[in-house]
PDB file of N, CA and C in Angstrom:
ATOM      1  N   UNK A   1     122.431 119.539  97.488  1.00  0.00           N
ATOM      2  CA  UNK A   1     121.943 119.640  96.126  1.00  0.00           C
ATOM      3  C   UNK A   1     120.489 120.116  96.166  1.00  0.00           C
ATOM      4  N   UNK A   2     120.243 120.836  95.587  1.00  0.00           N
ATOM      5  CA  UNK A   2     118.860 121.732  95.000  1.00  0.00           C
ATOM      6  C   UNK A   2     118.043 120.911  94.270  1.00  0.00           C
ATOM      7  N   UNK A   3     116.882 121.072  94.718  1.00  0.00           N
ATOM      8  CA  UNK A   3     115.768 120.467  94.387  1.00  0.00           C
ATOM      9  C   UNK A   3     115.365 121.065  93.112  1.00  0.00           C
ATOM     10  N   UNK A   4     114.824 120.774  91.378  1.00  0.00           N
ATOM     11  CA  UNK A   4     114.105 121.329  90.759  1.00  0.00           C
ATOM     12  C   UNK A   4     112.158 121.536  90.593  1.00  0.00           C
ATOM     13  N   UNK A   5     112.455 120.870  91.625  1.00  0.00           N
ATOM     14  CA  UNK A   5     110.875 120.840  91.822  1.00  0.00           C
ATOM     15  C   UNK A   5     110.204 121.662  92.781  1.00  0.00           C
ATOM     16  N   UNK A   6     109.278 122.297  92.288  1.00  0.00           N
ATOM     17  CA  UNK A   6     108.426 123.015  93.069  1.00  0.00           C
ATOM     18  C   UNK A   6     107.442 123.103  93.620  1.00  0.00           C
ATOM     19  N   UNK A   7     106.483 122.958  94.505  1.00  0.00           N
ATOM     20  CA  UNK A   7     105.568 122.412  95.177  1.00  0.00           C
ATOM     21  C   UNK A   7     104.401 123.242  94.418  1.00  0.00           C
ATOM     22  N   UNK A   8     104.429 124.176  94.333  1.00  0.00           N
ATOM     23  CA  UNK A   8     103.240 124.802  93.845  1.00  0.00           C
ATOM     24  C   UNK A   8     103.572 125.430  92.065  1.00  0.00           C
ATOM     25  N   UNK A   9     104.012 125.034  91.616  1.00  0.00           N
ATOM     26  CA  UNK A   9     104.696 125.033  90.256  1.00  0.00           C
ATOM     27  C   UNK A   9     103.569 124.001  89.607  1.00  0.00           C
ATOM     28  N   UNK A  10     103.684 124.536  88.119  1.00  0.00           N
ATOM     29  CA  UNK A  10     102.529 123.649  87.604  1.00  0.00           C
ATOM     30  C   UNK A  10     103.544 122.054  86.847  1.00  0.00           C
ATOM     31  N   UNK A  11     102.341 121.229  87.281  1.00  0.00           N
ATOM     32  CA  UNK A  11     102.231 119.842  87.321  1.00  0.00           C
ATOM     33  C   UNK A  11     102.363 119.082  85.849  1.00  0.00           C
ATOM     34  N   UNK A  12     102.558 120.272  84.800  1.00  0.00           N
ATOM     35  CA  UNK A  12     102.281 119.280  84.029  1.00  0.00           C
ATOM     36  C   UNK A  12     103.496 118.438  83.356  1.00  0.00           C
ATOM     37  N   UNK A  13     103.505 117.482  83.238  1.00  0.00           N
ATOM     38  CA  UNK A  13     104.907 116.659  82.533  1.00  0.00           C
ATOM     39  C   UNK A  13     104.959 116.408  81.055  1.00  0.00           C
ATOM     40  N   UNK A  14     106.141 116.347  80.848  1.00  0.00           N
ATOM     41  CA  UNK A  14     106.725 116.643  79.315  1.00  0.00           C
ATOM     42  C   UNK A  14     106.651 115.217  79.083  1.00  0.00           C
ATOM     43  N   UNK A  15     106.231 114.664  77.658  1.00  0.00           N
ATOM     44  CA  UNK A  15     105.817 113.421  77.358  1.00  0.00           C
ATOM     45  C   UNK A  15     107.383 112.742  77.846  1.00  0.00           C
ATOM     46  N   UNK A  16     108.336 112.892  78.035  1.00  0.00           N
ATOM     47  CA  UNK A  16     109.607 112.257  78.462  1.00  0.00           C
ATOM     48  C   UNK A  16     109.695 112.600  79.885  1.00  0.00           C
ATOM     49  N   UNK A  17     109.211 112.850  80.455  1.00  0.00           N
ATOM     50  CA  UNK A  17     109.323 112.577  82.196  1.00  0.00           C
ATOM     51  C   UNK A  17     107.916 111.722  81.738  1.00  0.00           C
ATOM     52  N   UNK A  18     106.692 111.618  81.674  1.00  0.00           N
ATOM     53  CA  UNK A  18     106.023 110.524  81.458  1.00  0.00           C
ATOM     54  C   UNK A  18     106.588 109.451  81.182  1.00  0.00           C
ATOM     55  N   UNK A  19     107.170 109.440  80.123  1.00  0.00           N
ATOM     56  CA  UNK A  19     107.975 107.972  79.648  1.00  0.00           C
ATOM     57  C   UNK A  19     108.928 107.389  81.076  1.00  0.00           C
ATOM     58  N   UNK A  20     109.638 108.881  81.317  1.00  0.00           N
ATOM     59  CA  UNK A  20     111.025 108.155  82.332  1.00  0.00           C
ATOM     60  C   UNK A  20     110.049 107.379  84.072  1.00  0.00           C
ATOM     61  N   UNK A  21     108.918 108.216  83.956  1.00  0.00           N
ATOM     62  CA  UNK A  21     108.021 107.656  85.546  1.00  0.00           C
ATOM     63  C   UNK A  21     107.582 106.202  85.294  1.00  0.00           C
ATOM     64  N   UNK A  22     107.015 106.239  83.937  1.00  0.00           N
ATOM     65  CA  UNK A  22     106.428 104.610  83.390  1.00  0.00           C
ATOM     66  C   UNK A  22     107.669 103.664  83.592  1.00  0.00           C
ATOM     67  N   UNK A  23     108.785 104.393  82.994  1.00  0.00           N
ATOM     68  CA  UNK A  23     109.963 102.497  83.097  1.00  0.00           C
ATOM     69  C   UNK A  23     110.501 102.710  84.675  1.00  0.00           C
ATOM     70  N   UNK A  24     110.220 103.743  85.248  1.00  0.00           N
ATOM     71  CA  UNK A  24     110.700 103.450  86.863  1.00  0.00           C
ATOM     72  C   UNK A  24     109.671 102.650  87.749  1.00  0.00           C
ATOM     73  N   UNK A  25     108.525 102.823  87.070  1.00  0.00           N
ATOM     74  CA  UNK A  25     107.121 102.181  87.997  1.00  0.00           C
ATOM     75  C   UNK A  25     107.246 101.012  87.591  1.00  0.00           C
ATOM     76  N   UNK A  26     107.261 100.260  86.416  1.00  0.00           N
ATOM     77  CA  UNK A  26     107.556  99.293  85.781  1.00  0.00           C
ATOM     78  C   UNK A  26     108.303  98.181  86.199  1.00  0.00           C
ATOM     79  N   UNK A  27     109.755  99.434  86.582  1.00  0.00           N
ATOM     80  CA  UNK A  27     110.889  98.554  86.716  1.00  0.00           C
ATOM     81  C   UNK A  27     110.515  98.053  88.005  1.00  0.00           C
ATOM     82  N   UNK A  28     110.676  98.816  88.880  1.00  0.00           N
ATOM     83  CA  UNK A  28     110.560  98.747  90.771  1.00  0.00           C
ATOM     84  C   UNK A  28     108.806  98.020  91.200  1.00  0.00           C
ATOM     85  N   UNK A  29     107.282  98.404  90.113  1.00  0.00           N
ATOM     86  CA  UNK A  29     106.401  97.354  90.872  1.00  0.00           C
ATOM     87  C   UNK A  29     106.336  96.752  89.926  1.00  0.00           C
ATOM     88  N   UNK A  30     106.607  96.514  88.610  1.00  0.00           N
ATOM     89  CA  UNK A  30     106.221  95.582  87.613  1.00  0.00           C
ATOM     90  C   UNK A  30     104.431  95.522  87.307  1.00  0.00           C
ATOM     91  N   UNK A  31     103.805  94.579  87.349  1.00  0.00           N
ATOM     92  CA  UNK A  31     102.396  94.247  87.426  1.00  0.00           C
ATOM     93  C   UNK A  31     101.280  95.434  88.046  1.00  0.00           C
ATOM     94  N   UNK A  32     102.480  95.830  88.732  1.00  0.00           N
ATOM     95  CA  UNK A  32     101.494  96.825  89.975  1.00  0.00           C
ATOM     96  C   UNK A  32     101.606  97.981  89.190  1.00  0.00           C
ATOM     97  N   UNK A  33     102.596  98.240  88.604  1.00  0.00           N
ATOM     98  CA  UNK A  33     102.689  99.527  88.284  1.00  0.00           C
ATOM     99  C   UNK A  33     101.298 100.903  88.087  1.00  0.00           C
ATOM    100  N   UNK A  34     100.727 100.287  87.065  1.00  0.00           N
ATOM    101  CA  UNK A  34      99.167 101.115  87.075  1.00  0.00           C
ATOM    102  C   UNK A  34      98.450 100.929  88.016  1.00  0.00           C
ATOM    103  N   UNK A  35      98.753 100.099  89.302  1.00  0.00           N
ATOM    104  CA  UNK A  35      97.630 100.488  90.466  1.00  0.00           C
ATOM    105  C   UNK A  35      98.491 101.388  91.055  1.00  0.00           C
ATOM    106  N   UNK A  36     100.140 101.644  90.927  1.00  0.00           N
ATOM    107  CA  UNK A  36     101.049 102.298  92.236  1.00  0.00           C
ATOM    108  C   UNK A  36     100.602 103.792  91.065  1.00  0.00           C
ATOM    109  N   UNK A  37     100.673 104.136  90.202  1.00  0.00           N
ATOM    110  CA  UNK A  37     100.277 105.426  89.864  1.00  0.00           C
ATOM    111  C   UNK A  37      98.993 105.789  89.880  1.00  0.00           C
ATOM    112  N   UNK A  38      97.927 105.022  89.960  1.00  0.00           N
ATOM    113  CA  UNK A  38      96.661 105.444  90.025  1.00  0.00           C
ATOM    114  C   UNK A  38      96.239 105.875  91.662  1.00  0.00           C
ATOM    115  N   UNK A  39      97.320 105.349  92.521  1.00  0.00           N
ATOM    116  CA  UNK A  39      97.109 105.700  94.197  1.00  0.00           C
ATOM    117  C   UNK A  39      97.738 106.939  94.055  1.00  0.00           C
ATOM    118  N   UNK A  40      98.732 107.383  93.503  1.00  0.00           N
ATOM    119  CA  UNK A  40      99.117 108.636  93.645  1.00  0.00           C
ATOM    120  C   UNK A  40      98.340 109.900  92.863  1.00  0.00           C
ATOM    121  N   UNK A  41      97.569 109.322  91.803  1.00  0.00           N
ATOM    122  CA  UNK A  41      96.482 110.010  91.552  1.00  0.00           C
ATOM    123  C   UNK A  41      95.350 110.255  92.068  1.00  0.00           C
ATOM    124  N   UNK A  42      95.085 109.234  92.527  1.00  0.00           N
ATOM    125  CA  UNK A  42      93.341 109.094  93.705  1.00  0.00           C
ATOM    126  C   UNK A  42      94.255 110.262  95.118  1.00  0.00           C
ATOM    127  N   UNK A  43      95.328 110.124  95.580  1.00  0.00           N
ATOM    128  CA  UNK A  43      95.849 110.452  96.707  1.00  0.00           C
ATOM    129  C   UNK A  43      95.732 112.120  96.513  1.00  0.00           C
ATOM    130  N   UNK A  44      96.598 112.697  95.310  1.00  0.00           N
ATOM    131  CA  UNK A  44      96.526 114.180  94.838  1.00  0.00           C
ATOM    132  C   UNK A  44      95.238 114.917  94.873  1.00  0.00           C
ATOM    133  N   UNK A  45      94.152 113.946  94.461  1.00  0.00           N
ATOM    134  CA  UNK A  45      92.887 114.306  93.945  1.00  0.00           C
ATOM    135  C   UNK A  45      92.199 114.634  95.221  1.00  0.00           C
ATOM    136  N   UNK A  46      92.388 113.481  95.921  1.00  0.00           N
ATOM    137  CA  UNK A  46      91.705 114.107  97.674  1.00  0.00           C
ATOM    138  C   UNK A  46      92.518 115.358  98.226  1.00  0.00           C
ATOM    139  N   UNK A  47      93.547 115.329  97.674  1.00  0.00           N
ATOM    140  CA  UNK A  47      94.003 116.606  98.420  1.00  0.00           C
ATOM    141  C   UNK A  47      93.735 117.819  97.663  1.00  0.00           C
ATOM    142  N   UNK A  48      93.179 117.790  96.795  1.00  0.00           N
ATOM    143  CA  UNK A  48      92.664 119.056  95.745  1.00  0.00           C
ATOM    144  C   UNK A  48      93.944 119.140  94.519  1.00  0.00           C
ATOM    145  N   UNK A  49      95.027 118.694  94.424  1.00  0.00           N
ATOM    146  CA  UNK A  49      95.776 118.904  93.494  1.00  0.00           C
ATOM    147  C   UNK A  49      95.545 118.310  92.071  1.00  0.00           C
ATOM    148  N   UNK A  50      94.473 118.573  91.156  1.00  0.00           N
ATOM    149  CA  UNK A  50      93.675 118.485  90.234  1.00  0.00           C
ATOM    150  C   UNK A  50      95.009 117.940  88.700  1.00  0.00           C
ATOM    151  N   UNK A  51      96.010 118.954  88.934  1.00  0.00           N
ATOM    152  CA  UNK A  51      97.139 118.879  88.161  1.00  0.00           C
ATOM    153  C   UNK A  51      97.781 117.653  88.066  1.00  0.00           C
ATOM    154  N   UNK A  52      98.485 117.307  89.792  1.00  0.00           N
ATOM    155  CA  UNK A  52      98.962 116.083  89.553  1.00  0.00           C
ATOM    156  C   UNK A  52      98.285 115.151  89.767  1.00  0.00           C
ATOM    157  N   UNK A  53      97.247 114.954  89.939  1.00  0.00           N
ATOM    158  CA  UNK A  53      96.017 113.933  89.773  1.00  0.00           C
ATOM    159  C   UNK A  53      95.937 113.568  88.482  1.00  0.00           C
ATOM    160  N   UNK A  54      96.119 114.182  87.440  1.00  0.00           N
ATOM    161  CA  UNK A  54      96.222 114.427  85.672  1.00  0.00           C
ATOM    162  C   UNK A  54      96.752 113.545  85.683  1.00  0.00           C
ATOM    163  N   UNK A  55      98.194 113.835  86.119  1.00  0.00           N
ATOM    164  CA  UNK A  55      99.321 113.661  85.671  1.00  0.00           C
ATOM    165  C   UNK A  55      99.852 112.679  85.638  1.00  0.00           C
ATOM    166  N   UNK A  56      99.611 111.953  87.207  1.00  0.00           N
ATOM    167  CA  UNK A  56      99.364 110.574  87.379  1.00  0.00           C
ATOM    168  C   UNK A  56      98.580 109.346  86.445  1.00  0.00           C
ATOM    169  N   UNK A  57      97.463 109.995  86.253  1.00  0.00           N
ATOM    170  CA  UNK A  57      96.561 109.475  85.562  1.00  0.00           C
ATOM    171  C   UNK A  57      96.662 108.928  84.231  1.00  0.00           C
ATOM    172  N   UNK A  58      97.437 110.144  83.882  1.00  0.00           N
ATOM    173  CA  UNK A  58      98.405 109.880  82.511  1.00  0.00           C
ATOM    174  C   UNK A  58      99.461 109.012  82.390  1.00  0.00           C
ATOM    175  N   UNK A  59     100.321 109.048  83.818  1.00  0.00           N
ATOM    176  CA  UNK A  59     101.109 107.511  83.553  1.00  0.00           C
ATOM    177  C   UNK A  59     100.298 106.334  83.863  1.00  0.00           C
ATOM    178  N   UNK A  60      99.578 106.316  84.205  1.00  0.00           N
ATOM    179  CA  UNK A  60      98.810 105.106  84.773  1.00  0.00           C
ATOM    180  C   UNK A  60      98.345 104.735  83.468  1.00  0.00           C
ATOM    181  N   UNK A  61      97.714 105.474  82.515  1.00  0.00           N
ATOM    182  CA  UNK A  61      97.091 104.808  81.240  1.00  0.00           C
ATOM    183  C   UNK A  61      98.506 104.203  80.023  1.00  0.00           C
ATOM    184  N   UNK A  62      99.513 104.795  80.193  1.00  0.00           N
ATOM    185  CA  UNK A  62     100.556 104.949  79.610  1.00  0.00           C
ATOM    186  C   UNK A  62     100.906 103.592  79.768  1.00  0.00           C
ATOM    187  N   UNK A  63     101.304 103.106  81.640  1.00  0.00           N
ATOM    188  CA  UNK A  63     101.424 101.748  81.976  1.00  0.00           C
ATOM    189  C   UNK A  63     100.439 100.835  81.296  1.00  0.00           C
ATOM    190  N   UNK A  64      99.465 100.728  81.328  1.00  0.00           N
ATOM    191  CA  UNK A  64      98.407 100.285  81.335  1.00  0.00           C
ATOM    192  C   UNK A  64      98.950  99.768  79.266  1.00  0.00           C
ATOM    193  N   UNK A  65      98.605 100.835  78.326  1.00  0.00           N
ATOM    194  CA  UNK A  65      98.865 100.735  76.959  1.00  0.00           C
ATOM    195  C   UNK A  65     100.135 100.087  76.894  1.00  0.00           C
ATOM    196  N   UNK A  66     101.660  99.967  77.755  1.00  0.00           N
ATOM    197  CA  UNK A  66     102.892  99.685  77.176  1.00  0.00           C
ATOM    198  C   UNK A  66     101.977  97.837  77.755  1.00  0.00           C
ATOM    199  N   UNK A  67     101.348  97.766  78.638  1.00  0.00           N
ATOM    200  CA  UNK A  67     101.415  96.427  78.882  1.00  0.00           C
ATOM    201  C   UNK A  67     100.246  95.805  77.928  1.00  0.00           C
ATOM    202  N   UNK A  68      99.370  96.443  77.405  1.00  0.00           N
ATOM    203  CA  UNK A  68      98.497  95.604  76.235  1.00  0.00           C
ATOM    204  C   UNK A  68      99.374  95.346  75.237  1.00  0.00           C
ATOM    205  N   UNK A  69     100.071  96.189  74.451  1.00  0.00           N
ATOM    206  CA  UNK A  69     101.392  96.520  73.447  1.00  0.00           C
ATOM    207  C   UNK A  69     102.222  95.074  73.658  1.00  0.00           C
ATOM    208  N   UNK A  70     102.687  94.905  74.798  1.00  0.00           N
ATOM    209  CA  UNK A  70     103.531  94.196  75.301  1.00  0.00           C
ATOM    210  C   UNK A  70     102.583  92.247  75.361  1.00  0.00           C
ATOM    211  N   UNK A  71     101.449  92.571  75.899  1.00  0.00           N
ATOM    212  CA  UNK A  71     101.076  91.131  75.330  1.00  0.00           C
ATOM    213  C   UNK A  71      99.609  90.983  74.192  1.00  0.00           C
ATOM    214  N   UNK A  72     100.177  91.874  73.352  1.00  0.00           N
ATOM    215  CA  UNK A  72      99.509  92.099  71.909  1.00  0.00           C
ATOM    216  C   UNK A  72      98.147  92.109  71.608  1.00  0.00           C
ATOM    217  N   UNK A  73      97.727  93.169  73.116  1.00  0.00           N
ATOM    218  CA  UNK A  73      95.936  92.998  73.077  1.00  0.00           C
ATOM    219  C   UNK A  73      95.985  94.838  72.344  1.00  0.00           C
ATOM    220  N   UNK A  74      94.536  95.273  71.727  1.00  0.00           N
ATOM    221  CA  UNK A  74      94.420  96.244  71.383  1.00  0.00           C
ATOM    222  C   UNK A  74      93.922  96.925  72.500  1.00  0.00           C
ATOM    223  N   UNK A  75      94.523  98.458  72.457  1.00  0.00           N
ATOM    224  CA  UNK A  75      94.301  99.485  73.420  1.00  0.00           C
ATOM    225  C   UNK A  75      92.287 100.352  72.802  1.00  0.00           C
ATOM    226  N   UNK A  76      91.945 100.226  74.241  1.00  0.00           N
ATOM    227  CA  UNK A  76      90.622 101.028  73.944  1.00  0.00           C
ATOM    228  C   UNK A  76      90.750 102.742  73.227  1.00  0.00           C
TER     229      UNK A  76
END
């Protein structure tokens, strides 16, 4: 089976692959979740990949907002 992903293809994700990365990080580290996407952002970023460094970054805040939401603090 064929991969749709492309290594040098641009990085950016459709607000629904955002959503679908948040309930997989969620599901599998729970608590951790916004530190396990913010390592894959810090990780991209040392390697120069500026895109998915974003991108990451973006689920990480995403995690971050479903869990204030979730115990009814307001998001900055």
């Amino acid at each position: 089976m064929a991969s749709g992903w492309h290594f040098h293809g641009d990085a950016t994700p459709t607000p629904g692959e955002v959503e679908a990365m948040v309930a997989v990080l969620e599901g599998r580290h729970g608590a951790w979740a916004a530190d396990v996407a913010e390592f894959f952002s810090t990780a991209h970023s040392l390697k120069g990949d500026a895109g998915r460094s974003w991108a990451w970054a973006g689920v990480a805040e995403m995690v971050r907002r479903r869990a204030a939401t979730r115990l009814g603090e307001q998001c900055p």
